[in-house]
N, C-alpha and C. Protein backbone atom coordinates (compact mmCIF):
# COMPACT_ATOMS: atom_id res chain seq x y z
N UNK A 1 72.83 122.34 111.15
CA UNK A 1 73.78 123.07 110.39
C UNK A 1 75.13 123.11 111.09
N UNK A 2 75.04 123.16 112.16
CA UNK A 2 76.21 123.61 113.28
C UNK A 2 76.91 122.04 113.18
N UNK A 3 76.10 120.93 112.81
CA UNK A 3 76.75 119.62 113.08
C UNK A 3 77.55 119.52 111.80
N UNK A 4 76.43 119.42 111.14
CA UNK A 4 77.29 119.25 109.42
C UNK A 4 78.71 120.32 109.39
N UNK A 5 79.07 121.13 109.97
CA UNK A 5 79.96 122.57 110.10
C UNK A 5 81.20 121.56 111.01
N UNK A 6 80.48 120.94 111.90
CA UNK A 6 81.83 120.54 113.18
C UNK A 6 82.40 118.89 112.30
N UNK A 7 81.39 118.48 111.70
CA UNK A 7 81.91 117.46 111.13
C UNK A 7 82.78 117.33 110.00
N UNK A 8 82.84 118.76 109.37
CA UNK A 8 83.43 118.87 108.35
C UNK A 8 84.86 119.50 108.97
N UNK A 9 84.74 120.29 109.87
CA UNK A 9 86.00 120.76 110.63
C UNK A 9 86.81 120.16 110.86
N UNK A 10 86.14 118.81 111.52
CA UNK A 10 86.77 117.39 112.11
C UNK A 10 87.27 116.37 111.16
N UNK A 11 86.79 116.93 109.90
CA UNK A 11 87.72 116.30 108.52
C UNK A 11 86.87 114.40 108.73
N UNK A 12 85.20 114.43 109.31
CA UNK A 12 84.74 113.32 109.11
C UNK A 12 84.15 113.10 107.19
N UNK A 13 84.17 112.05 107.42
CA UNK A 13 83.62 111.60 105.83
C UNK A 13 82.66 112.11 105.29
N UNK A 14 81.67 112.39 103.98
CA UNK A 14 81.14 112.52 104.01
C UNK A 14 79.24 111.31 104.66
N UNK A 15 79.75 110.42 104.35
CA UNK A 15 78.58 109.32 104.89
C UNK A 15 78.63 109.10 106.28
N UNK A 16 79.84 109.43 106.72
CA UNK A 16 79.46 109.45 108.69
C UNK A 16 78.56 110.61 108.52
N UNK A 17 78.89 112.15 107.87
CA UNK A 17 78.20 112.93 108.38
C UNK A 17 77.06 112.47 108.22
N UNK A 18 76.41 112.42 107.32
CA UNK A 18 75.16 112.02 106.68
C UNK A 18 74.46 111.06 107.84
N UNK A 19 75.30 110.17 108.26
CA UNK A 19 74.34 108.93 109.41
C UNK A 19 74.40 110.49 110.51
N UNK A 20 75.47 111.09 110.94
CA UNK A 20 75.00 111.68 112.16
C UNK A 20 73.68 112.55 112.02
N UNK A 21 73.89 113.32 111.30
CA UNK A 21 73.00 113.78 110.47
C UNK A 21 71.80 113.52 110.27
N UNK A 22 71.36 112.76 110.10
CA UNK A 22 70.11 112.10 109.66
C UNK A 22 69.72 111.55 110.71
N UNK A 23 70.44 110.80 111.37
CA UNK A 23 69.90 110.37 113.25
C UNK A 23 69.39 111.46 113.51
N UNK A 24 70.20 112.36 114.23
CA UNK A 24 69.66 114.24 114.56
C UNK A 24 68.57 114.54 114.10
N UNK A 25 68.40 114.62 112.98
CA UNK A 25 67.14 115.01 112.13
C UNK A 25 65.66 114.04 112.52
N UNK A 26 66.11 112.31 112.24
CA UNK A 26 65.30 111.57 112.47
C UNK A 26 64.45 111.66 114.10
N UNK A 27 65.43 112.08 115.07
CA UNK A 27 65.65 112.02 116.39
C UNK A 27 64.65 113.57 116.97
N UNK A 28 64.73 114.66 115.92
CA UNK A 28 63.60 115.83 116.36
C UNK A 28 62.63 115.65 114.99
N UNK A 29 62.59 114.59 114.35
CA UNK A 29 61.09 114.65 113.81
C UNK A 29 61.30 115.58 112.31
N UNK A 30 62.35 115.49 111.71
CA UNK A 30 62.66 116.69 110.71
C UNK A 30 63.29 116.15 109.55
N UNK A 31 63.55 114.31 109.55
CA UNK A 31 64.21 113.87 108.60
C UNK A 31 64.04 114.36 106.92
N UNK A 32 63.77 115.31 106.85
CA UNK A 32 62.91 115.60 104.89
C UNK A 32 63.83 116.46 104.33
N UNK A 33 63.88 116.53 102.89
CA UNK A 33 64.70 117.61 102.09
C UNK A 33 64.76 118.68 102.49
N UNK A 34 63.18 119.54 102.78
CA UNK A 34 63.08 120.95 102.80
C UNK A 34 64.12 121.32 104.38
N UNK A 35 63.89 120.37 105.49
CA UNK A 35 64.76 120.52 106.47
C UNK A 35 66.01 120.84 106.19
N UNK A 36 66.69 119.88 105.46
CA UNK A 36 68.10 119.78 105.27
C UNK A 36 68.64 121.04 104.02
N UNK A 37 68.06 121.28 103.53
CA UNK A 37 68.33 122.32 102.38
C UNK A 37 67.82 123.55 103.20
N UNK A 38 67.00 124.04 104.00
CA UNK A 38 67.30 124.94 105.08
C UNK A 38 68.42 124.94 105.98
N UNK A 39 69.26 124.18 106.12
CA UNK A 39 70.11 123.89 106.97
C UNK A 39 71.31 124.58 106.07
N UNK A 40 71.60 123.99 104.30
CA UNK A 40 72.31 123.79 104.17
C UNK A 40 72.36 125.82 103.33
N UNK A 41 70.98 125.93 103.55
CA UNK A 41 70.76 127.78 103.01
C UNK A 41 71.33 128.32 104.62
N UNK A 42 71.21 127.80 105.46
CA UNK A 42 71.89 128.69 106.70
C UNK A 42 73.10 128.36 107.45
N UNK A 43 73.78 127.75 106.46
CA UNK A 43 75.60 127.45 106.82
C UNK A 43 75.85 128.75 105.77
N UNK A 44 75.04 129.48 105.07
CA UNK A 44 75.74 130.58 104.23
C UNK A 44 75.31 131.90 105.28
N UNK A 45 74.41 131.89 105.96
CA UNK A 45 74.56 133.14 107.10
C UNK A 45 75.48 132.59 107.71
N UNK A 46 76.42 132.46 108.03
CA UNK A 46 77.34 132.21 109.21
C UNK A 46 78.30 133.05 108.66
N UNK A 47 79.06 134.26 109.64
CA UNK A 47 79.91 135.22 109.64
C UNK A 47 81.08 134.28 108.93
N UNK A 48 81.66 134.63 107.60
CA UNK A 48 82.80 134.44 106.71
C UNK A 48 83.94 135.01 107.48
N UNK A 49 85.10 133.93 108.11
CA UNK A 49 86.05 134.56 109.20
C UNK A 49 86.78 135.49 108.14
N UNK A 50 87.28 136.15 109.01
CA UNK A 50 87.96 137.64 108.72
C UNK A 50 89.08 137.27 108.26
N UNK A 51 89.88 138.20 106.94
CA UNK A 51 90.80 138.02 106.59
C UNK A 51 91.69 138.69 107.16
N UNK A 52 93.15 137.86 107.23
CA UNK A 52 94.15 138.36 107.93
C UNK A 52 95.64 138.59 106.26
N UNK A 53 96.02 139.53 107.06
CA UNK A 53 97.30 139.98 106.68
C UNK A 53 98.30 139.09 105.84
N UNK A 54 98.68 138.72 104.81
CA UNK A 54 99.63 137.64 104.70
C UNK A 54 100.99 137.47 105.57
N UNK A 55 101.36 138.66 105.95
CA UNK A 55 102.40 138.69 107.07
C UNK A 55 101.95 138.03 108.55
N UNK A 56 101.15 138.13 108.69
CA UNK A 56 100.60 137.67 110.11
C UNK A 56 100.27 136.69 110.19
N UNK A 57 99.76 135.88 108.89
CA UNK A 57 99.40 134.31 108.88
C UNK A 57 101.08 133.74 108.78
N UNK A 58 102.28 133.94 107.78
CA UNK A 58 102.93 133.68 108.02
C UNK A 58 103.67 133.38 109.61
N UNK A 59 103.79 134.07 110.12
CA UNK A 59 104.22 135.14 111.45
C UNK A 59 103.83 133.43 112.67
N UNK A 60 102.25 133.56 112.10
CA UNK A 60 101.44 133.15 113.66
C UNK A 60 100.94 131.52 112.71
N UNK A 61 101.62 130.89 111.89
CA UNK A 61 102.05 130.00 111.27
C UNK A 61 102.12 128.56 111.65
N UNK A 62 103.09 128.48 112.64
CA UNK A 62 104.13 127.98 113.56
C UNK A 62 103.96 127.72 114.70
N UNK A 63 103.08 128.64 115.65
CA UNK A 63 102.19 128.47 116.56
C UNK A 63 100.77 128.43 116.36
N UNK A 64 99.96 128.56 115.03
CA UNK A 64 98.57 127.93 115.08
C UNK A 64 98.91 125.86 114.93
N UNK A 65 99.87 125.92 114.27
CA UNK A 65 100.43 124.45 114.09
C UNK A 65 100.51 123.55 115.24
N UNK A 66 101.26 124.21 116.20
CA UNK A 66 101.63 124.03 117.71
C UNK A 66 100.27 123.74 118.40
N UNK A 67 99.63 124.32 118.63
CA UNK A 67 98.05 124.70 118.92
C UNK A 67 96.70 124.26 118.15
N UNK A 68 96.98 123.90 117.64
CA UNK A 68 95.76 123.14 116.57
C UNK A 68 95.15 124.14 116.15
N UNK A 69 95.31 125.25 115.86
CA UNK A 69 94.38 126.38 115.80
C UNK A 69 94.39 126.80 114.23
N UNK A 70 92.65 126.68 113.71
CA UNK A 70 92.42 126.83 112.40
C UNK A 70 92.52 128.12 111.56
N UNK A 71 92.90 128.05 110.46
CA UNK A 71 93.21 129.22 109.96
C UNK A 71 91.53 129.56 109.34
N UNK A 72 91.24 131.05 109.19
CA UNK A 72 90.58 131.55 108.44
C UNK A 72 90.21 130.55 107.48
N UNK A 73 90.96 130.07 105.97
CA UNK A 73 90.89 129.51 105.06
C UNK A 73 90.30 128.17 105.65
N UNK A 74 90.68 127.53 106.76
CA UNK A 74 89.90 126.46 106.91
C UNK A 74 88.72 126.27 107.36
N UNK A 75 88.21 127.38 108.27
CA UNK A 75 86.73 127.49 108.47
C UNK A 75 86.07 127.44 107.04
N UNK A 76 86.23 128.58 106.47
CA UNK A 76 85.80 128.63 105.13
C UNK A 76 85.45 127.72 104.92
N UNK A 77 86.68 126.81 104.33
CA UNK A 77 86.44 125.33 103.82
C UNK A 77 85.43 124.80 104.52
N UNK A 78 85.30 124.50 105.81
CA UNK A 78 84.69 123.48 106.57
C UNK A 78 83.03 123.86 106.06
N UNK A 79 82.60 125.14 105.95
CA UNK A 79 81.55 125.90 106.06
C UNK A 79 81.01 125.00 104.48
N UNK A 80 82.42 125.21 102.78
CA UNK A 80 81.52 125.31 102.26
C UNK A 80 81.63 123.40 102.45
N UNK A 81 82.22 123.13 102.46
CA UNK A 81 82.46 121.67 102.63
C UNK A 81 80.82 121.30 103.04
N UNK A 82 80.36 121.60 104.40
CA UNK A 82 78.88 121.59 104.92
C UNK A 82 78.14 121.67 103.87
N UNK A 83 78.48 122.65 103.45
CA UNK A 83 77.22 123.39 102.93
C UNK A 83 76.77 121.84 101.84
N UNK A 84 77.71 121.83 100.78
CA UNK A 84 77.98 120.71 99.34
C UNK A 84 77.11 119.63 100.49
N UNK A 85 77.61 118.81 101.51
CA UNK A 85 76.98 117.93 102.07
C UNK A 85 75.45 118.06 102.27
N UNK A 86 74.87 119.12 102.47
CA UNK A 86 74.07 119.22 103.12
C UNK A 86 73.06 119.41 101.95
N UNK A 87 73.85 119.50 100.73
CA UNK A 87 72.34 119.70 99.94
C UNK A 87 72.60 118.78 98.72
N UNK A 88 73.61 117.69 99.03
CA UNK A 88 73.34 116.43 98.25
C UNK A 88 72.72 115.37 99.20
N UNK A 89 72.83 115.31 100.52
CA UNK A 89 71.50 114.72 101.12
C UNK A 89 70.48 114.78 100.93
N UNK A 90 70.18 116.95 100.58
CA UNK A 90 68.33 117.13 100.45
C UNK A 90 67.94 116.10 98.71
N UNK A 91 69.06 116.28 97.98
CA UNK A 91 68.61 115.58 97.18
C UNK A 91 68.28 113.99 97.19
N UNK A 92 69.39 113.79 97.68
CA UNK A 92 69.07 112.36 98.34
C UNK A 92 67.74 111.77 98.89
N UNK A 93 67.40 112.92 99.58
CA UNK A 93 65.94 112.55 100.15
C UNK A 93 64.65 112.99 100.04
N UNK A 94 64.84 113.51 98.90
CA UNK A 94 63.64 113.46 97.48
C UNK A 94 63.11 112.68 96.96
């Protein structure tokens, strides 16, 4: 879950994820749907980052830019981004 999450962060494709993915899986013995659709039911427990202020995202803008540093809204994304990946594989591998 945590991979499918960093790969989507990292703005990889969806079919790289899928090969990393599926190596990982293949690699502890877990390659099957029900695996991966557990995976892709527990990228939705993961703490939803906290919303900030619209003044303060403005504000701190400029220096998350500077810094590579992700906004709220893009974790999100990355999370549901995972998530969509992770359970058109389980279908995939039905």
């Amino acid at each position: 879950m945590a991979l499918a999450v960093s790969h989507a962060e990292q703005g990889a494709s969806e079919e790289e994820s899928r090969t990393v993915i599926l190596k990982k899986l293949t690699e502890l013995g877990e390659a099957n749907a029900s695996m991966v659709r557990l995976a892709a039911s527990a990228v939705t427990s993961i703490p939803e980052p906290l919303d900030e202020a619209p003044e303060k995202i403005e504000h701190a803008r400029a220096l998350r830019e500077l810094m590579g540093v992700r906004t709220a809204d893009d974790d999100l994304a990355a999370m549901l981004c995972a998530r969509e990946r992770l359970e058109r594989l389980a279908i995939d591998l039905e």
